[in-house]
Protein backbone atom coordinates (compact mmCIF):
# COMPACT_ATOMS: atom_id res chain seq x y z
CA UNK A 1 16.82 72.94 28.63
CA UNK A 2 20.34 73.34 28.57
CA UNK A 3 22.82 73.05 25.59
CA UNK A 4 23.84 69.49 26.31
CA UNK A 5 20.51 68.00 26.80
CA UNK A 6 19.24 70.09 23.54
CA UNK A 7 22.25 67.88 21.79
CA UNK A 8 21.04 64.15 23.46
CA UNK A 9 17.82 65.11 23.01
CA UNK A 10 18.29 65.38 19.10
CA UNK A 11 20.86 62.60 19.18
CA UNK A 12 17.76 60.25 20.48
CA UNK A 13 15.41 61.46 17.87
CA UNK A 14 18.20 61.16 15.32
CA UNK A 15 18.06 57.41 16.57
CA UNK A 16 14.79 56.75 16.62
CA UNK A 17 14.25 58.03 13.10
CA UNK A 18 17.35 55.65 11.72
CA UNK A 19 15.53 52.93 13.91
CA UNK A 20 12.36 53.23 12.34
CA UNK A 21 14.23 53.24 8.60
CA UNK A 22 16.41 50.49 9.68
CA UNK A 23 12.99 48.83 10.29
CA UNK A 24 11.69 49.26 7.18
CA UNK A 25 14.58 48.42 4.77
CA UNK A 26 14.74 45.07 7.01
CA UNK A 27 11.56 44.06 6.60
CA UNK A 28 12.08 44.81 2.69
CA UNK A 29 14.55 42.41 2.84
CA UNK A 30 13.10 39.37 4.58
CA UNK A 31 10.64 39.50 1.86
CA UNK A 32 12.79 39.69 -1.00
CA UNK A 33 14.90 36.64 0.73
CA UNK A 34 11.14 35.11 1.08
CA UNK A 35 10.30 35.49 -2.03
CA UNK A 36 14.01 34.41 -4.04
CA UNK A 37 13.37 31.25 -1.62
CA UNK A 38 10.14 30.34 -2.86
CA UNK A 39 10.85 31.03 -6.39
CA UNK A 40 13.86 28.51 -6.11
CA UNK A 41 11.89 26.18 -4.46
CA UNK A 42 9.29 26.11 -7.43
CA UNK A 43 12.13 26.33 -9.91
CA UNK A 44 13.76 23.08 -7.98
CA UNK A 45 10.87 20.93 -7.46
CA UNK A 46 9.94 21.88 -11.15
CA UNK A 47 13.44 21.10 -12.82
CA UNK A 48 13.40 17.76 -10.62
CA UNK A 49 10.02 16.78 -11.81
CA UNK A 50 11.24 17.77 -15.55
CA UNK A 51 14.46 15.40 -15.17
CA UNK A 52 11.85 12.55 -13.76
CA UNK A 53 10.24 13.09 -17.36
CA UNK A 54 13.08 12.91 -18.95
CA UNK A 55 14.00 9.44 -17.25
CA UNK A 56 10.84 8.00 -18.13
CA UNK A 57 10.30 9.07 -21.26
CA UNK A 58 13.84 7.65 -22.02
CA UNK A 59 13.26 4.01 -20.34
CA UNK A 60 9.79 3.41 -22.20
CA UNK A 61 12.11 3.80 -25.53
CA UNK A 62 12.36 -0.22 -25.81
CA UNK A 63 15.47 0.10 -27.69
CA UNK A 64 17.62 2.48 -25.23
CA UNK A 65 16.45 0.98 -22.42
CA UNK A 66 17.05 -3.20 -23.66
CA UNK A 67 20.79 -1.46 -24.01
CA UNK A 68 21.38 0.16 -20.87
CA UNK A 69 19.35 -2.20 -18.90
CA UNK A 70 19.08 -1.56 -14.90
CA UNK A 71 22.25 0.51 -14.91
CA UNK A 72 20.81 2.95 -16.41
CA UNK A 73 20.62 5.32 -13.52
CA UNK A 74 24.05 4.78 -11.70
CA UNK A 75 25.90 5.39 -15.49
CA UNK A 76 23.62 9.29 -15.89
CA UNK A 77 24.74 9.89 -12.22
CA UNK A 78 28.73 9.29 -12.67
CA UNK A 79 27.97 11.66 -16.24
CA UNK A 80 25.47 14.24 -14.40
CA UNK A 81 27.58 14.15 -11.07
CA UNK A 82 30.99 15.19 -13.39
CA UNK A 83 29.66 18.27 -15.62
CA UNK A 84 26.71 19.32 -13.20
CA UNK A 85 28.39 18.35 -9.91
CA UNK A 86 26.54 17.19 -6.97
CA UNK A 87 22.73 16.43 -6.30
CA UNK A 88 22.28 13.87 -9.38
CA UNK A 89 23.34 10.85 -7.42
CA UNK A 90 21.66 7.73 -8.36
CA UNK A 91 19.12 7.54 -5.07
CA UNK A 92 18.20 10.99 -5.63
CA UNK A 93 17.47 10.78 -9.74
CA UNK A 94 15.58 7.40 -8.90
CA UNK A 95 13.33 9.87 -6.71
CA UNK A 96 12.98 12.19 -9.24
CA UNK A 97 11.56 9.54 -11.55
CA UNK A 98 9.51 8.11 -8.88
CA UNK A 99 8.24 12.19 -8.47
CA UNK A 100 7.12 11.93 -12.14
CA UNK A 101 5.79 8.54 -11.61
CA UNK A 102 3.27 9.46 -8.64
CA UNK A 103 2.53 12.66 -9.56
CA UNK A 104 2.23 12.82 -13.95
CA UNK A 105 0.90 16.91 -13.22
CA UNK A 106 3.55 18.62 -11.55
CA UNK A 107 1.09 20.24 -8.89
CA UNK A 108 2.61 20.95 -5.31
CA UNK A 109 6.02 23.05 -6.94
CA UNK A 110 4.65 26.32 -5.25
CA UNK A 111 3.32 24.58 -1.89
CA UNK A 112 6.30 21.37 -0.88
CA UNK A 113 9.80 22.44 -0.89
CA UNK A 114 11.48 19.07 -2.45
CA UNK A 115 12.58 17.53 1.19
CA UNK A 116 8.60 16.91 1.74
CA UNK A 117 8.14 15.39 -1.68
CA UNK A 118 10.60 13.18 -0.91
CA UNK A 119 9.74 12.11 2.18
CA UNK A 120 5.59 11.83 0.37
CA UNK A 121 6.78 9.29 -2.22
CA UNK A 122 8.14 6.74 0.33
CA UNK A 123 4.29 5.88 0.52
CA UNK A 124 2.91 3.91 -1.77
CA UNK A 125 -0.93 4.04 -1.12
CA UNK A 126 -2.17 7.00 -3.05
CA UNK A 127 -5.00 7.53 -0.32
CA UNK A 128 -2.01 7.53 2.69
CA UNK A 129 -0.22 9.69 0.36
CA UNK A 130 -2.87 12.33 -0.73
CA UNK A 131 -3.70 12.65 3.14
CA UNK A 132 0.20 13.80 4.23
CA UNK A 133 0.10 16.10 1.43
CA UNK A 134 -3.00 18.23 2.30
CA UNK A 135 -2.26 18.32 6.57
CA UNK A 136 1.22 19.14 5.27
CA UNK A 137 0.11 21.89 3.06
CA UNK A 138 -2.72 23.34 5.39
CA UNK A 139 -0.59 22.85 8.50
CA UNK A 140 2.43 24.17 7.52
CA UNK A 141 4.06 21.15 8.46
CA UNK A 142 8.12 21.22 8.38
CA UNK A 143 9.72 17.96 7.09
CA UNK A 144 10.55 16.78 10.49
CA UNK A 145 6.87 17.31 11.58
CA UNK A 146 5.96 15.06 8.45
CA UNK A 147 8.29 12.43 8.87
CA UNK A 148 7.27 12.07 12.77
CA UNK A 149 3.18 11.95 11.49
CA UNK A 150 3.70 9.38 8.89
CA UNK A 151 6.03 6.91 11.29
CA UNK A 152 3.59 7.19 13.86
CA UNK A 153 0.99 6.32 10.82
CA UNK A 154 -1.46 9.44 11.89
CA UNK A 155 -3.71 8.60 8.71
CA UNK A 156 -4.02 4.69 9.83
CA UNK A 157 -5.09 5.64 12.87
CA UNK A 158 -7.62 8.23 11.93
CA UNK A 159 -8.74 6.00 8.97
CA UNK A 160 -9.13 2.92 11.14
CA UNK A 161 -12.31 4.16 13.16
CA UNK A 162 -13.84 5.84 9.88
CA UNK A 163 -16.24 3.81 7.31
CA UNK A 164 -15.06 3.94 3.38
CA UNK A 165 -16.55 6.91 2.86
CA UNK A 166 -14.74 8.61 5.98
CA UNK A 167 -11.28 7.22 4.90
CA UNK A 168 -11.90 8.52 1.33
CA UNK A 169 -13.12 12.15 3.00
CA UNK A 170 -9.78 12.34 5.24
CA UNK A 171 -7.59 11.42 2.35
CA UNK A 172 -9.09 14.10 -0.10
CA UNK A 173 -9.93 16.87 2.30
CA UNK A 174 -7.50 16.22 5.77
CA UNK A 175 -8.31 16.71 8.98
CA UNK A 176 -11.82 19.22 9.32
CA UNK A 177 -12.71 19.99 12.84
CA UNK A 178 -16.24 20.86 13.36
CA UNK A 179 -17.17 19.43 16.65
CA UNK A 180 -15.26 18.12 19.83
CA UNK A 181 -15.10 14.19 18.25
CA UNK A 182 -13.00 15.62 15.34
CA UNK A 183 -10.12 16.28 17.88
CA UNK A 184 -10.25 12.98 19.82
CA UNK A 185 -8.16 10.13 18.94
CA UNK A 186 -9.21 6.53 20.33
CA UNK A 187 -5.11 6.20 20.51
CA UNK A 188 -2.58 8.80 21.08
CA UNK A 189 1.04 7.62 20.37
CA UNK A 190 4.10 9.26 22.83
CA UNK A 191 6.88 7.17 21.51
CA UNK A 192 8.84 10.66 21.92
CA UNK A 193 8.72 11.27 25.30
CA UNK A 194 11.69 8.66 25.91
CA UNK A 195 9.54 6.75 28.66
CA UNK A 196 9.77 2.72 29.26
CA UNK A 197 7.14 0.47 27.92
CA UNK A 198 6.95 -1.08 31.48
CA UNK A 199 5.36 0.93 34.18
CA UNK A 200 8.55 2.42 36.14
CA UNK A 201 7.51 5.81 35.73
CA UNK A 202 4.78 7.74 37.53
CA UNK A 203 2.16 9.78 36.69
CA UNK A 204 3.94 12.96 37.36
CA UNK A 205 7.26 12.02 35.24
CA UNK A 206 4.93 11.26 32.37
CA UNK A 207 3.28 15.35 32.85
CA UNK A 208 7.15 15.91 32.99
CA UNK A 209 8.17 14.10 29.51
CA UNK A 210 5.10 15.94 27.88
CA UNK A 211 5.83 19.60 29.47
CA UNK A 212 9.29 18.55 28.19
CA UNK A 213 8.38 17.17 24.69
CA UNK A 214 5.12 20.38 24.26
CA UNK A 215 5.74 20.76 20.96
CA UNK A 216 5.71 17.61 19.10
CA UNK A 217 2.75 17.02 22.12
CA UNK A 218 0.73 19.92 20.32
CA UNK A 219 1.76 17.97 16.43
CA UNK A 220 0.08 14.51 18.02
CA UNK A 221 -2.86 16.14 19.72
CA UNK A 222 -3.58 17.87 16.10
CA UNK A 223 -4.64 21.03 15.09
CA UNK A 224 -6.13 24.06 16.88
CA UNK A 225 -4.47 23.06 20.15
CA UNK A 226 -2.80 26.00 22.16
CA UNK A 227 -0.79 25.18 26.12
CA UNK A 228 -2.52 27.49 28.61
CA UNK A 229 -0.69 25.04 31.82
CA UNK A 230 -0.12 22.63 34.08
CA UNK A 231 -1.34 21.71 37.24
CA UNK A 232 -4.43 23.93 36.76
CA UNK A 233 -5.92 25.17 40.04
CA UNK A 234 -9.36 24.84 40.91
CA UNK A 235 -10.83 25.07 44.51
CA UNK A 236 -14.29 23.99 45.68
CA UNK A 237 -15.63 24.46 48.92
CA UNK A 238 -12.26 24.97 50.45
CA UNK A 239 -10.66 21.56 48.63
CA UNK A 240 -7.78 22.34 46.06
CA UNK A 241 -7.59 20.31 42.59
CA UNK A 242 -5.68 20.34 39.63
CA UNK A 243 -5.78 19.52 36.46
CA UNK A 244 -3.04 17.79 34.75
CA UNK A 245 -2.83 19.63 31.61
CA UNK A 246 -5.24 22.43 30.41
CA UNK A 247 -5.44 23.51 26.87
CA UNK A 248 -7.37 25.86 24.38
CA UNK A 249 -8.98 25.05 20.81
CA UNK A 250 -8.94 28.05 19.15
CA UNK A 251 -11.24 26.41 16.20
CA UNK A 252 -13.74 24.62 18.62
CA UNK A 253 -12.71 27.88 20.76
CA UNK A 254 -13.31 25.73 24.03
CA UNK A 255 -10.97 24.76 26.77
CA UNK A 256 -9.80 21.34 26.20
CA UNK A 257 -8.97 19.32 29.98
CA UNK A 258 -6.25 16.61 30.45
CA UNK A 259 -6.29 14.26 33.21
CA UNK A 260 -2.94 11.29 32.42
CA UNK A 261 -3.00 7.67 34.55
CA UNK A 262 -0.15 5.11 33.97
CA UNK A 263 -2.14 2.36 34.00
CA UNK A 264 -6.30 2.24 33.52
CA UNK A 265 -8.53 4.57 33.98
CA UNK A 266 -11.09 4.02 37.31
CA UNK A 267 -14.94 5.07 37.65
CA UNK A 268 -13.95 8.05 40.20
CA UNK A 269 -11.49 9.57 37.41
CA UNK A 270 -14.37 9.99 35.06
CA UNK A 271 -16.59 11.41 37.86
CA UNK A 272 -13.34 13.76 39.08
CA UNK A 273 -13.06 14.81 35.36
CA UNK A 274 -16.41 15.87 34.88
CA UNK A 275 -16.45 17.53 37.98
CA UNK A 276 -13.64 19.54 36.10
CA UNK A 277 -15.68 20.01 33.40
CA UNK A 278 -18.55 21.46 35.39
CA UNK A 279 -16.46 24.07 37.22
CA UNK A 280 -14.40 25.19 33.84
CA UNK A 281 -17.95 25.86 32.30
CA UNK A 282 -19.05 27.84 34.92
CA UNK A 283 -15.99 29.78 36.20
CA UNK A 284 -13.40 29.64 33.72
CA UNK A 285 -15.51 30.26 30.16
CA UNK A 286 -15.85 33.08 28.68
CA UNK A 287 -19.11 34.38 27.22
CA UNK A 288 -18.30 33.54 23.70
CA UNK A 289 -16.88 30.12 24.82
CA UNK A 290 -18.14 26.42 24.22
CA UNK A 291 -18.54 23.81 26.39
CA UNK A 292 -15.17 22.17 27.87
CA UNK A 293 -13.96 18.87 26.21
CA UNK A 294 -12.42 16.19 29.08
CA UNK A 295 -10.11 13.60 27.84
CA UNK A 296 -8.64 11.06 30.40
CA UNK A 297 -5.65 9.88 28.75
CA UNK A 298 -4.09 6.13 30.43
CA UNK A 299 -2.28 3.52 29.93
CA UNK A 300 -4.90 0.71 29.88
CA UNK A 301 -8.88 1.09 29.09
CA UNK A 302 -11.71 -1.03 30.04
CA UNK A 303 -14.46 -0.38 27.55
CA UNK A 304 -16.90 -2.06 29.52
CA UNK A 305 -16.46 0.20 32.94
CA UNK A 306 -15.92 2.77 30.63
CA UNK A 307 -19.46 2.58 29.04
CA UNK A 308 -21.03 2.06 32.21
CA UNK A 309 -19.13 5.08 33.76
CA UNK A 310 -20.01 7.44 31.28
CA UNK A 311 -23.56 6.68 30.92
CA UNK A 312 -25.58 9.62 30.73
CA UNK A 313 -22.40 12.25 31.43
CA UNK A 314 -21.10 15.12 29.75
CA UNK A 315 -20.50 13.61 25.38
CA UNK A 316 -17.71 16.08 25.77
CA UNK A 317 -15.57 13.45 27.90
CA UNK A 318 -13.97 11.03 26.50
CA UNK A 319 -11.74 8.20 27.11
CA UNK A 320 -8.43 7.56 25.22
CA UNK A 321 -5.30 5.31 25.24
CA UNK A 322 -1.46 6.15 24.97
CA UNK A 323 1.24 4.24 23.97
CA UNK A 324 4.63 4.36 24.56
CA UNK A 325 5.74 2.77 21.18
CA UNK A 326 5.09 3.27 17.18
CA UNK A 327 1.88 1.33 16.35
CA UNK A 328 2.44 -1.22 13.69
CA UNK A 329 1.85 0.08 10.58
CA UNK A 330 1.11 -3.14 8.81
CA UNK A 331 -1.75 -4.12 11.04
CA UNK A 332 -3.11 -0.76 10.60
CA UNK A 333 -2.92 -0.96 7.30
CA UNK A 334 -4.56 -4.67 7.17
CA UNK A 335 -7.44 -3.05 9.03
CA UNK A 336 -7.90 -0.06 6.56
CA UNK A 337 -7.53 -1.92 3.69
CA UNK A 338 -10.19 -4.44 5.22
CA UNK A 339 -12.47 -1.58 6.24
CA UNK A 340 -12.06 -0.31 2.29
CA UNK A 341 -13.11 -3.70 0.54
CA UNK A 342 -15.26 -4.97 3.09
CA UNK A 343 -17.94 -1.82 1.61
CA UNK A 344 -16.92 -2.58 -1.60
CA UNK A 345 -19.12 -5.74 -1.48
């Protein structure tokens, strides 16, 4: 080896070495910056909660609060906004009291940064409420992720096919998956993909929308779900298929099929999709794998053919709706709340 490499040679290693340092004092601090952000998120959510106590605790003192009456909050802003500066305007120390309010143990300062908490207060039904706050928590959810779950009412329209006892379950515990039903949703609502009520798109501008829109796709299917494609080729005796969308559970740990129709589902889609079904089980599974689940996802359903069409098939294929709007929370809510007293009698 001659003089100059002998030099480049060391130069590299020199390099490599400073990389590997570089590496480590980087990673040192990303968790430091972790850390100081979590610690002032629990300081924050803490000190907010503390001035929600002090609000209360101030109003129930007949006296003080007969004298200030319902101005109250705007005249502390103007005094808090001028020595503390801003972040004490009068919407924001109303949700601080409403914090204190819902939640009299200051509980969720080391799990929800304060954006979450005040997007959780907004609900009033301690059940809704409780529900957000655990899939939030165990999912990892980021405020816009929240905000999109509770307009699209995700605990409605779990709670709405559940008994009392189910609707109490999800709002304590969340979402537990444990077999393929637990994933299935009798409505699935795509509001985001930007499509027309009215049925001027096609079935292959709808795959489109979704490919487009995978992510908040993944947040409506629910947990568990990981992309593995589109268009999935299979070939039988010499005849090519695909299927729409293919996807793995990693908690079922099975493959999880997706055939989409604008408008209702026919008797020869259920037999196609269980065809699919047959031939992921048998050439596509792995050893360790489950059985595939089969959802047919359209427009329009006809229980009746439905039934008929999946008598005596594979339980692992079901059936479900889409729609292209927000589903109205207040009938949701009418049917929960009927569900809840109707076992109360």
């Amino acid at each position: 080896m001659g003089k100059e490499e002998l030099v480049l040679s060391n130069d590299l290693q020199t390099d490599k070495e400073l990389s590997v340092l570089a590496d480590s004092i980087i990673l040192e601090v990303n968790q430091a910056k972790n850390l100081f952000a979590t610690s002032m998120n629990v300081m924050m959510v803490k000190t907010y909660w503390n001035i929600g106590h002090y609000i209360v605790e101030f109003e129930q003192n007949g006296n003080k609060k007969a004298k200030y009456g319902t101005s109250m909050l705007t005249k502390l802003a103007k005094i808090l906004t001028v020595r503390l500066g801003r972040g004490y305007s009068r919407p924001n120390l109303n949700n601080m009291r409403k914090f204190y309010n819902l939640y009299p143990i200051c509980q969720m300062s080391d799990k929800l940064t304060w954006s979450h908490i005040c997007e959780l207060i907004t609900i009033d039904d301690e059940l809704e409420r409780n529900f957000y706050a655990n899939e939030c928590i165990k999912e990892n959810w980021n405020v816009r992720s929240l905000r999109r779950q509770i307009e699209s009412g995700l605990f409605l329209r779990l709670a709405a096919s559940k008994d009392k006892q189910g609707i109490l379950a999800l709002a304590q515990k969340g979402i537990e998956i444990q077999t393929p039903e637990d994933i299935i949703k009798d409505t699935y609502t795509l509001e985001f993909l930007g499509l027309p009520d009215k049925e001027r798109y096609s079935e292959g501008d709808l795959e489109q929308r979704i490919i487009d829109n995978l992510q908040t796709f993944l947040l409506e299917l629910g947990k568990g779900f990981a992309f593995v494609g589109r268009q999935y080729p299979l070939t039988i005796n010499n005849v090519h298929y695909h299927v729409d969308l293919v996807f793995y559970h990693r908690i079922l740990k099975c493959f999880v099929l997706i055939d989409l129709k604008k408008s209702s589902v026919k008797h020869e889609d259920i037999g196609q999709m269980n065809m699919y079904m047959g031939y992921f089980a048998k050439e596509e599974n792995e050893p360790n794998d489950n059985p595939p689940v089969g959802i047919i996802l359209s427009r329009n359903r006809d229980e009746l053919l439905v039934e008929y069409a999946t008598y005596g098939t594979d339980s692992n294929l079901f059936v479900s709706k889409y729609e292209l709007y927000l589903p109205n929370r207040e009938e949701l809510k009418r049917l929960v709340d009927g569900i809840l007293l109707s076992e109360e009698k």
